[in-house]
Protein backbone atom coordinates (compact mmCIF):
# COMPACT_ATOMS: atom_id res chain seq x y z
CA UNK A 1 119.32 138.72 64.73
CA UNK A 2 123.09 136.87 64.12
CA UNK A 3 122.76 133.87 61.38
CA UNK A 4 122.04 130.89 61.84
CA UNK A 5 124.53 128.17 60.39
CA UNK A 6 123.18 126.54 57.46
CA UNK A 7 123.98 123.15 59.06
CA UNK A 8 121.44 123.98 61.95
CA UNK A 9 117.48 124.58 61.91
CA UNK A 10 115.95 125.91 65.28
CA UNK A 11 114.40 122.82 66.31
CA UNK A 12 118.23 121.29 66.56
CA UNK A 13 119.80 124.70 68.38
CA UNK A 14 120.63 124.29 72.05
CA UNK A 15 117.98 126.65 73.59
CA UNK A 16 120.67 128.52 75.83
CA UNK A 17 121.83 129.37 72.20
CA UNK A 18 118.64 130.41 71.07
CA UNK A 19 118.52 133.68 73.13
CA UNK A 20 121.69 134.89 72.23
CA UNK A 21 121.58 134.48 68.71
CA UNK A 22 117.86 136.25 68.19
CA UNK A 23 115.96 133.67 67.67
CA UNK A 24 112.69 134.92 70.25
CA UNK A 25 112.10 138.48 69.69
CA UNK A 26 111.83 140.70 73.07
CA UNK A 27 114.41 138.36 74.73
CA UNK A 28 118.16 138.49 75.85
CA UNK A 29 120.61 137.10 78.27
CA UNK A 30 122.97 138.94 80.38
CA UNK A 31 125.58 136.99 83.04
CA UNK A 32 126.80 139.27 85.44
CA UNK A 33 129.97 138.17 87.69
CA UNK A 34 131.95 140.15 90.21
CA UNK A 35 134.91 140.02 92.78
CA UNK A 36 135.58 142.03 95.92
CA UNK A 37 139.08 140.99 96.39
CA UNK A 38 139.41 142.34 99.97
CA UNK A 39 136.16 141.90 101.67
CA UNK A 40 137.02 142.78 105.73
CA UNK A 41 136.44 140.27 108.17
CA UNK A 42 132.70 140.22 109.49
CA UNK A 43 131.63 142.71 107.39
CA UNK A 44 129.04 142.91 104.59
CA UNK A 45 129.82 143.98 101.46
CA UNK A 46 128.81 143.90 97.54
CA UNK A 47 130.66 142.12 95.42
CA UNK A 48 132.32 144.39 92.95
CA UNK A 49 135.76 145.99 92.28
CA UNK A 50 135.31 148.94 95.03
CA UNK A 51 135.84 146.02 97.69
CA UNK A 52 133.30 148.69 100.07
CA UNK A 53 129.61 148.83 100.80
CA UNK A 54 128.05 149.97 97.38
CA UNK A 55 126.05 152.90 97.00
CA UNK A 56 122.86 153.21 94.85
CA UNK A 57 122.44 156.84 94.01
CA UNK A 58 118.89 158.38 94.51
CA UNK A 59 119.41 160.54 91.19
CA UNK A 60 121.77 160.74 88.03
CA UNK A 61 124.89 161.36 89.81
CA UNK A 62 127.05 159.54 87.91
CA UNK A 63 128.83 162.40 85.53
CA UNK A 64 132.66 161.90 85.41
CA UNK A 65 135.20 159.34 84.19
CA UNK A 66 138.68 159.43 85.40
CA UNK A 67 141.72 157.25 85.92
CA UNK A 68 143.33 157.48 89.25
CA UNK A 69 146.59 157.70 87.82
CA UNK A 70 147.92 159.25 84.67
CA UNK A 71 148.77 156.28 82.01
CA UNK A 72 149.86 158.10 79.00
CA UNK A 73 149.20 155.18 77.10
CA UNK A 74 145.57 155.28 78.09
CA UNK A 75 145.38 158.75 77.06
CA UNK A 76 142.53 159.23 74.27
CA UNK A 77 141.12 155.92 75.08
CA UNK A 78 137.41 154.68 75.02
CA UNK A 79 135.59 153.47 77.46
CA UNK A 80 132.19 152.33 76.67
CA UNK A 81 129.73 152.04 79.87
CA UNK A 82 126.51 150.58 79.68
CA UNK A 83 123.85 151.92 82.31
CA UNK A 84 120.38 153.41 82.95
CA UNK A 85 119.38 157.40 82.85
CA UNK A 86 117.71 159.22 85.05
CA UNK A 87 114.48 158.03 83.95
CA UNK A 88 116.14 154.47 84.10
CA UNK A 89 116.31 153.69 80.66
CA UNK A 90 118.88 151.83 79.21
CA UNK A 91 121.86 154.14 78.08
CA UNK A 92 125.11 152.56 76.12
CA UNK A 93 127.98 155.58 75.63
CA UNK A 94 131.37 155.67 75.00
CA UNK A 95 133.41 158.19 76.62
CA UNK A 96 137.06 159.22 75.47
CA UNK A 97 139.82 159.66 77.91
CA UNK A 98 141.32 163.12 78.49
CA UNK A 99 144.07 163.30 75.44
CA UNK A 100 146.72 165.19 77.64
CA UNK A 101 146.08 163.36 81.35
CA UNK A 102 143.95 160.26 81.91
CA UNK A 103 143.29 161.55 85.50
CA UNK A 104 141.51 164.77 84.32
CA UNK A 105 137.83 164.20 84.74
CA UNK A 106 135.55 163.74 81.67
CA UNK A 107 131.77 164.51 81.72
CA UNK A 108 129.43 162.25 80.51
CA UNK A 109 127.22 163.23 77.80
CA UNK A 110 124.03 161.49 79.67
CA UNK A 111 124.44 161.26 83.42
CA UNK A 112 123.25 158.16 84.62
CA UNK A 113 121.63 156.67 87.41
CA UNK A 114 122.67 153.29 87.77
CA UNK A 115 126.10 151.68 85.88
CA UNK A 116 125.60 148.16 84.84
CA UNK A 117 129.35 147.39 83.29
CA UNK A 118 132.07 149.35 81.72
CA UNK A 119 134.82 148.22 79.23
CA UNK A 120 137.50 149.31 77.57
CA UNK A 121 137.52 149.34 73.94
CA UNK A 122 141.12 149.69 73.68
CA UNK A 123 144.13 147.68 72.88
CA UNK A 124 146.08 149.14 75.92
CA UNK A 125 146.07 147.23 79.24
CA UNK A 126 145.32 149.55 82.03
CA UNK A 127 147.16 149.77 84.70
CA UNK A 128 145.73 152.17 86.97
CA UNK A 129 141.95 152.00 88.26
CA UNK A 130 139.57 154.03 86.18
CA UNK A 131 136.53 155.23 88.11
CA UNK A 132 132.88 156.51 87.06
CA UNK A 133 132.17 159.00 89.90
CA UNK A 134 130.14 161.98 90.76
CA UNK A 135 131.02 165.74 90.25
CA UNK A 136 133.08 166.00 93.86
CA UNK A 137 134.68 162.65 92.46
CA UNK A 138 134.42 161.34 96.61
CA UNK A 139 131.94 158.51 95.20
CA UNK A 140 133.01 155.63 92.78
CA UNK A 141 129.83 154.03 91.13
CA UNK A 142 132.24 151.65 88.90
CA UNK A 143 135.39 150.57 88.70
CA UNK A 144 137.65 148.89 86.38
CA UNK A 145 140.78 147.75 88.41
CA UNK A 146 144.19 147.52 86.82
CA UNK A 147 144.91 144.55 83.97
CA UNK A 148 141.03 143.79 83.97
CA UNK A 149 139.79 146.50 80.92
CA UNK A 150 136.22 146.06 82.41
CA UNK A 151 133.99 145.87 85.15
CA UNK A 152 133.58 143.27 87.72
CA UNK A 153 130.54 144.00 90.10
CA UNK A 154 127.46 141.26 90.40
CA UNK A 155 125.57 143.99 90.33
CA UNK A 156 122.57 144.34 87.70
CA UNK A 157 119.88 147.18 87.80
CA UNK A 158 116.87 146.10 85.07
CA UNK A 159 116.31 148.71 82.89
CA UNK A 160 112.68 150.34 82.50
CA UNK A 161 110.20 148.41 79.46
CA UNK A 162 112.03 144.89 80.63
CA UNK A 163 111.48 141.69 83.10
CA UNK A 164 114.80 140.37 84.48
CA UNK A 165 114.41 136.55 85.55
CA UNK A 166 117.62 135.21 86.73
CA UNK A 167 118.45 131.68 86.13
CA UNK A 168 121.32 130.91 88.43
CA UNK A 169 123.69 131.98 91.00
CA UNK A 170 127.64 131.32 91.89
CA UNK A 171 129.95 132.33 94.36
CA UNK A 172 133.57 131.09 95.33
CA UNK A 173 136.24 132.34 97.91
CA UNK A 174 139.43 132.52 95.65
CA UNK A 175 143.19 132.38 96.99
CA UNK A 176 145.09 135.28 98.32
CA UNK A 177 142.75 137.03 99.63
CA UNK A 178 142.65 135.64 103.35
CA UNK A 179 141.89 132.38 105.14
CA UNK A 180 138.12 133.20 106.55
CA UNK A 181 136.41 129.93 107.89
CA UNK A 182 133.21 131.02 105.88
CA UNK A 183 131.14 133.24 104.17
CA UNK A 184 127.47 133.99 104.04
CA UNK A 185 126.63 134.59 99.96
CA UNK A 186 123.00 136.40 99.54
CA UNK A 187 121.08 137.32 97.19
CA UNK A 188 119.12 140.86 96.95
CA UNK A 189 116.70 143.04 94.85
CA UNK A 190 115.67 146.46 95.76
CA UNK A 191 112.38 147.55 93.61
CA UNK A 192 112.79 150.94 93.00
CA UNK A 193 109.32 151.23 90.51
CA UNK A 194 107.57 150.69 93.85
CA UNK A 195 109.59 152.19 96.15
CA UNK A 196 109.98 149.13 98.68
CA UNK A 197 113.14 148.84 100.97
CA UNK A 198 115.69 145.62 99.70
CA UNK A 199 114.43 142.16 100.32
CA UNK A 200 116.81 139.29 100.63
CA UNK A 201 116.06 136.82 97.87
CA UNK A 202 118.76 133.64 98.40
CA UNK A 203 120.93 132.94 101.05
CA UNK A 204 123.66 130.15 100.99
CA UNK A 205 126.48 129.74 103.42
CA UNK A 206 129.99 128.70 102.62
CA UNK A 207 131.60 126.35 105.05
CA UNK A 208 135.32 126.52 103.61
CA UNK A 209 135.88 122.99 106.01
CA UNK A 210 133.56 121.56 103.43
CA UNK A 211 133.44 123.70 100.04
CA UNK A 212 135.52 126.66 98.86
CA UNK A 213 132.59 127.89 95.89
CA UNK A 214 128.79 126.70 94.96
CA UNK A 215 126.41 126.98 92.05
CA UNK A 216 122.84 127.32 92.09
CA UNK A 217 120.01 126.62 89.49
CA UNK A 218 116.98 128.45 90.21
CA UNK A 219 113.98 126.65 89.12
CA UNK A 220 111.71 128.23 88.27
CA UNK A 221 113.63 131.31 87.36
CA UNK A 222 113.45 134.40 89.97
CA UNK A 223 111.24 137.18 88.38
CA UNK A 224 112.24 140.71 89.35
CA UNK A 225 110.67 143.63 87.87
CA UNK A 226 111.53 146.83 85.70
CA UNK A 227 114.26 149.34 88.10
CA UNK A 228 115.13 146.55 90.00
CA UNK A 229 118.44 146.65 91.98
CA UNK A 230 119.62 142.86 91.69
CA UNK A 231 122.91 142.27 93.19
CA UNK A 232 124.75 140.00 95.35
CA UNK A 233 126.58 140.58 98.75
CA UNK A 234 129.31 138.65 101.15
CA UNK A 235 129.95 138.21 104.81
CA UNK A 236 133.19 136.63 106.05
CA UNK A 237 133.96 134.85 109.22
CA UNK A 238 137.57 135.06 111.11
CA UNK A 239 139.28 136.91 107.71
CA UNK A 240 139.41 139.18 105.51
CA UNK A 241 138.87 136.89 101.85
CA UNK A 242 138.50 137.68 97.90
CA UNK A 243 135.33 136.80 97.06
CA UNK A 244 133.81 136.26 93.71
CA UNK A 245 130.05 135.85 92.34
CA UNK A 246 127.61 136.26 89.59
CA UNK A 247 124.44 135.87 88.35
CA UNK A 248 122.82 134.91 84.78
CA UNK A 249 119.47 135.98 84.04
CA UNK A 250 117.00 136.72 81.15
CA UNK A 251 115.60 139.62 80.00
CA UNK A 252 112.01 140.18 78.58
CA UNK A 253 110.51 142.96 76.83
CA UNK A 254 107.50 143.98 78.79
C-alpha cells in the first residue's frame, strides 16, 4: 500500500485516489487507451497499434519477441509485458532483447495467452516496431510502434480470481489520418469462462459535422467477469482515419 501524506486522513482523499494508493484491499484501477492510426474506410477494426482486425488466440501462442528492424541501440534492452497464461492468470515478465540483433526472436519464459500492455524499460527510444508474435512470427499479438516505448491497444482481457467493472469510455478521430465523415465507436466483451460468442456492450456514433471525439460515464459501472475479452472497435465512413480510444475500469478480487 503507497503512504499516505501526513497532511491527509482517508476521509479527506479524493476516492479516485483511494484505489490507486491501497487504501481498499482486493481493489485496483487500470485505464486502457489505444490508437489504430490507419483504420480503412468501412471497415471494422480494433483499436490498437496493428491498425488490422485483432486476433484472440485460442491457446498460449504468444512465445517470441522481436523488433522488425535491427536498432543496435535497442540491443540488450527490456521489455516488460504484462499478460495472462495459459490458464489465464495474470503473468508480468520482462524479456531482454537479443544482445547481437534486435530482430532475432526471443522466447518467452511463460507463453501467454492474452497480452494486456508491453513497455519498454529502457532509456532508448525505439525506432522500429517491436512485436510479441507466435513461433512462425506471421501473427502480431502486440505491438509497440516506433517513438511510443509501449503499447497502445484498448484492449483488456480480465485476468482469472478478478471482476473488471469499467467506469468510462472515450474515443476521438485525431488528424492525419484521413477525412472520414464518421465513425461508429463500440464497445465489446467476449466471456471466455463461459464460452459465449462476443456481445456488443456500447455503441456511440461519431458525426465529425458535429463532434470530432466523446466521453462516456457509465453509471452504474459495466461488470464483466473473470477471462473476459473487453476491448473496443471502429468503423469509418467515406475514409480511411486514425482513431483513438480507451477505457478505465476497476478491478476486484473475487
Amino acid at each position: 500500500m503507497a503512504k499516505i501524506p501526513q497532511y491527509m486522513t482517508q476521509n479527506f482523499i479524493d476516492e479516485n485516489l483511494k484505489i490507486p494508493l491501497g487504501v481498499y484491499p482486493g481493489l485496483s484501477s487500470v485505464n486502457k487507451f489505444g490508437q489504430n492510426p490507419t483504420m480503412a474506410s468501412g471497415a471494422t477494426e480494433e483499436i490498437w497499434d496493428g491498425s488490422t482486425t485483432y486476433v484472440f488466440p485460442a491457446t498460449a501462442l504468444m512465445t517470441k519477441l522481436s523488433q522488425t528492424t535491427d536498432q543496435a541501440a535497442f540491443q540488450g534492452e527490456t521489455v516488460r509485458i504484462e499478460g495472462l497464461d495459459a490458464n489465464m492468470a495474470a503473468v508480468i515478465q520482462d524479456v531482454i532483447v537479443d544482445d547481437t540483433d534486435s530482430t532475432t526472436p526471443v522466447v518467452l519464459a511463460t507463453p501467454l495467452k492474452r497480452v494486456n500492455r508491453m513497455y519498454c524499460l529502457s532509456a532508448v527510444v525505439t525506432d522500429s516496431s517491436i512485436r510479441l508474435h507466435n513461433d512462425a512470427e506471421n501473427v502480431n499479438y502486440s505491438v509497440i510502434e516506433p517513438g511510443n516505448n509501449q503499447t497502445l491497444q484498448a484492449i483488456y482481457t480480465v485476468p482469472a480470481g478478478k471482476q473488471a467493472y469499467v467506469t468510462g469510455l472515450y474515443a476521438a478521430i485525431l488528424a492525419g489520418g484521413g477525412n472520414p465523415t464518421a465513425c461508429d465507436i463500440k464497445l465489446w466483451n467476449t466471456d471466455n469462462a463461459n464460452g459465449y460468442a462476443k456481445q456488443l456492450k456500447f455503441v456511440f456514433g461519431i458525426d465529425l459535422d458535429f463532434q470530432a471525439h466523446f466521453q462516456h460515464s457509465f453509471k452504474p459501472y459495466k461488470i464483466f467477469p473473470a477471462q473476459s475479452d473487453i476491448y473496443v472497435t471502429g468503423t469509418t465512413v467515406a475514409a480511411t482515419a486514425s482513431v483513438s480510444a480507451g477505457f478505465d475500469l476497476i478491478l476486484v478480487d473475487e
